[in-house]
N, C-alpha and C. Protein backbone atom coordinates (compact mmCIF):
# COMPACT_ATOMS: atom_id res chain seq x y z
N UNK A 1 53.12 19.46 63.60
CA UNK A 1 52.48 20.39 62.72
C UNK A 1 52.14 19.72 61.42
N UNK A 2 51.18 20.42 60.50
CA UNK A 2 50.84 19.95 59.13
C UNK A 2 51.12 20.95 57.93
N UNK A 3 51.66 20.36 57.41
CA UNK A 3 51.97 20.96 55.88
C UNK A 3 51.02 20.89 55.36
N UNK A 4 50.21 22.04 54.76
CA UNK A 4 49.11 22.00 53.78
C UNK A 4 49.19 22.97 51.95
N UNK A 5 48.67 22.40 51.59
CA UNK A 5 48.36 23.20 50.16
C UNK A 5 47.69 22.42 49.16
N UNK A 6 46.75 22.66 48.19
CA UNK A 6 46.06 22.25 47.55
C UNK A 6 44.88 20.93 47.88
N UNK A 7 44.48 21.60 49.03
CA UNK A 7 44.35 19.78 49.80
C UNK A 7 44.77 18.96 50.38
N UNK A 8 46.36 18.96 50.26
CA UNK A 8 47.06 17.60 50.61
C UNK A 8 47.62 18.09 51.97
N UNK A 9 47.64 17.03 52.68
CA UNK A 9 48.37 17.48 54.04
C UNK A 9 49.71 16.61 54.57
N UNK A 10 50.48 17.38 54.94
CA UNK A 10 51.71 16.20 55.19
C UNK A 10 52.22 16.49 56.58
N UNK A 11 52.24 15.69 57.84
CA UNK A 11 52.83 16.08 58.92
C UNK A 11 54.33 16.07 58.96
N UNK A 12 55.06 17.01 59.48
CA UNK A 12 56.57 17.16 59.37
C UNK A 12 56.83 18.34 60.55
N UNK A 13 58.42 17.67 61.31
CA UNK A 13 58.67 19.03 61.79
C UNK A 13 59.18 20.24 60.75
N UNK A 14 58.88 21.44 61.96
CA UNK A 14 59.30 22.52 60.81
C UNK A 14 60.90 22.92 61.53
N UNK A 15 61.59 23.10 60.70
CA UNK A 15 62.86 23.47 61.28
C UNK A 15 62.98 23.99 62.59
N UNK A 16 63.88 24.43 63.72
CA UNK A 16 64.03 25.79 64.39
C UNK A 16 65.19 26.39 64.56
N UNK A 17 66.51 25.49 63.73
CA UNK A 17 67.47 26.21 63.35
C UNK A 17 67.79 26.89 62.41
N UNK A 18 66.60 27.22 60.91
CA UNK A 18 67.00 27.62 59.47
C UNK A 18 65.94 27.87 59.16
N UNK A 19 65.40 28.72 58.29
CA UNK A 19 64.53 29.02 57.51
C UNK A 19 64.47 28.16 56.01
N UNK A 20 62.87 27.76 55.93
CA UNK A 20 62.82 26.47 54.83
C UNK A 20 62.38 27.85 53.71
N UNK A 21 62.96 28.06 52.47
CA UNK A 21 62.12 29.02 52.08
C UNK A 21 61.85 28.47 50.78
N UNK A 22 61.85 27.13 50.31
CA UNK A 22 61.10 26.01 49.46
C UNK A 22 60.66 25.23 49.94
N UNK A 23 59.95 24.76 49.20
CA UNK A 23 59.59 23.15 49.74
C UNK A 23 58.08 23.07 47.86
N UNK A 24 58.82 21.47 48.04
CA UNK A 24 57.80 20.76 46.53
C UNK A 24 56.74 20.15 47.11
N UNK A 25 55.53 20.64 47.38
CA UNK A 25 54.32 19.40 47.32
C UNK A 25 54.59 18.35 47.09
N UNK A 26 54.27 17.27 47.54
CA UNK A 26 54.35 16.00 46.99
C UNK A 26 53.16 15.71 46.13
N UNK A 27 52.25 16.21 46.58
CA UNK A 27 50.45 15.87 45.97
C UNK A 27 51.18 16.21 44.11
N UNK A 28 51.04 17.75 44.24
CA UNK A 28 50.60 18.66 43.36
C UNK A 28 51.85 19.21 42.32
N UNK A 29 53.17 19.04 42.96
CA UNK A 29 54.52 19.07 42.59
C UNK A 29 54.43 20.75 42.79
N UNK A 30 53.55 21.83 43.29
CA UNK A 30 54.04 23.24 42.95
C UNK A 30 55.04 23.15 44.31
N UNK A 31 56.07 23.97 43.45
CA UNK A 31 57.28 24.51 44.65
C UNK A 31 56.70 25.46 45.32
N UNK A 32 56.41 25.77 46.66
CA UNK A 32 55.77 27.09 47.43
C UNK A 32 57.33 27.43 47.71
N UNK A 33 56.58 29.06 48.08
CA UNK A 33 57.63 29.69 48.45
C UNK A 33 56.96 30.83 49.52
N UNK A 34 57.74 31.38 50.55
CA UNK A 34 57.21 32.56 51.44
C UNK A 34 56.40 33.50 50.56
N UNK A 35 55.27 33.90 51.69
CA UNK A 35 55.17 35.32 50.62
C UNK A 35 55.74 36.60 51.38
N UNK A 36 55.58 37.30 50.65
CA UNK A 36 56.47 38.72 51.76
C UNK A 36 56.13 39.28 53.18
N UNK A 37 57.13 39.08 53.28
CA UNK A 37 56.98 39.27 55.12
C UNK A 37 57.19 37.62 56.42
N UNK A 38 56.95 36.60 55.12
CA UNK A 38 57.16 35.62 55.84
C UNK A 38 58.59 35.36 55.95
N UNK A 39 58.97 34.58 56.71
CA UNK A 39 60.36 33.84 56.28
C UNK A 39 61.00 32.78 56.20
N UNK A 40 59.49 31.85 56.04
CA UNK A 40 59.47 30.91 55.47
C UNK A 40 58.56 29.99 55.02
N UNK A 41 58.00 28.71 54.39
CA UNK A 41 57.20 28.59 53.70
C UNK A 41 56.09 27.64 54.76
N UNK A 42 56.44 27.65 56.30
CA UNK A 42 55.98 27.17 56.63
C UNK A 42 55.22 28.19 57.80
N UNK A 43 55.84 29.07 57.66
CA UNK A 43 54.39 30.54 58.60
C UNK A 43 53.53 30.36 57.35
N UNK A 44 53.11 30.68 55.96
CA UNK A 44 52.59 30.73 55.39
C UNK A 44 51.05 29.30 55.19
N UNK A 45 51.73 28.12 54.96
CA UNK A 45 50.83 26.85 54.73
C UNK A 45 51.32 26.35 55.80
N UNK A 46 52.08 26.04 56.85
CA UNK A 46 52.06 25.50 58.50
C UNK A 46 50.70 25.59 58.97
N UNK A 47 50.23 24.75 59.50
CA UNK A 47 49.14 25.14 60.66
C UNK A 47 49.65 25.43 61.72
N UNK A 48 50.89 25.54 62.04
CA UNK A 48 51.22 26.02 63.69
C UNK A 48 52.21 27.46 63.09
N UNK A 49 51.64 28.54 64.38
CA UNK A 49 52.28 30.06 63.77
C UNK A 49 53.84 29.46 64.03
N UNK A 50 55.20 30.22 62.70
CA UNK A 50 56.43 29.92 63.42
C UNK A 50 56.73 30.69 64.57
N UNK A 51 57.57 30.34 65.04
CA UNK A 51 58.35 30.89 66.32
C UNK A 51 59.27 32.49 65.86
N UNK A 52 58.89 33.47 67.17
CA UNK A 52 59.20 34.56 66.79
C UNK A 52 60.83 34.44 65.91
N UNK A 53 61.32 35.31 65.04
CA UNK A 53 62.27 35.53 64.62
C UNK A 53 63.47 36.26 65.18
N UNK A 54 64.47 35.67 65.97
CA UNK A 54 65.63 36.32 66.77
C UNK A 54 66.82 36.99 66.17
């Protein structure tokens, strides 16, 4: 999957044991965070949907 925001893209896995609910750009330095309803910062800027929530 790819991490995106402001342009910059970074490939990384995304967890599937924990919810990431920070993460710092490297590009741009903004800390993202979920927005509501997500539950974590990578359903939001992930290009791959996360995995249902159990």
């Amino acid at each position: 999957m790819k991490f995106h925001y402001c342009g910059y893209e970074k490939a990384g896995e995304m967890p599937t044991n924990a919810c990431q609910f920070f993460y710092e750009c490297e590009n741009c330095k903004a800390v993202l965070k979920p927005q509501a309803g997500d539950c974590c910062v990578y359903c939001i800027y992930g290009t791959v949907d996360c995995p249902p929530v159990k």
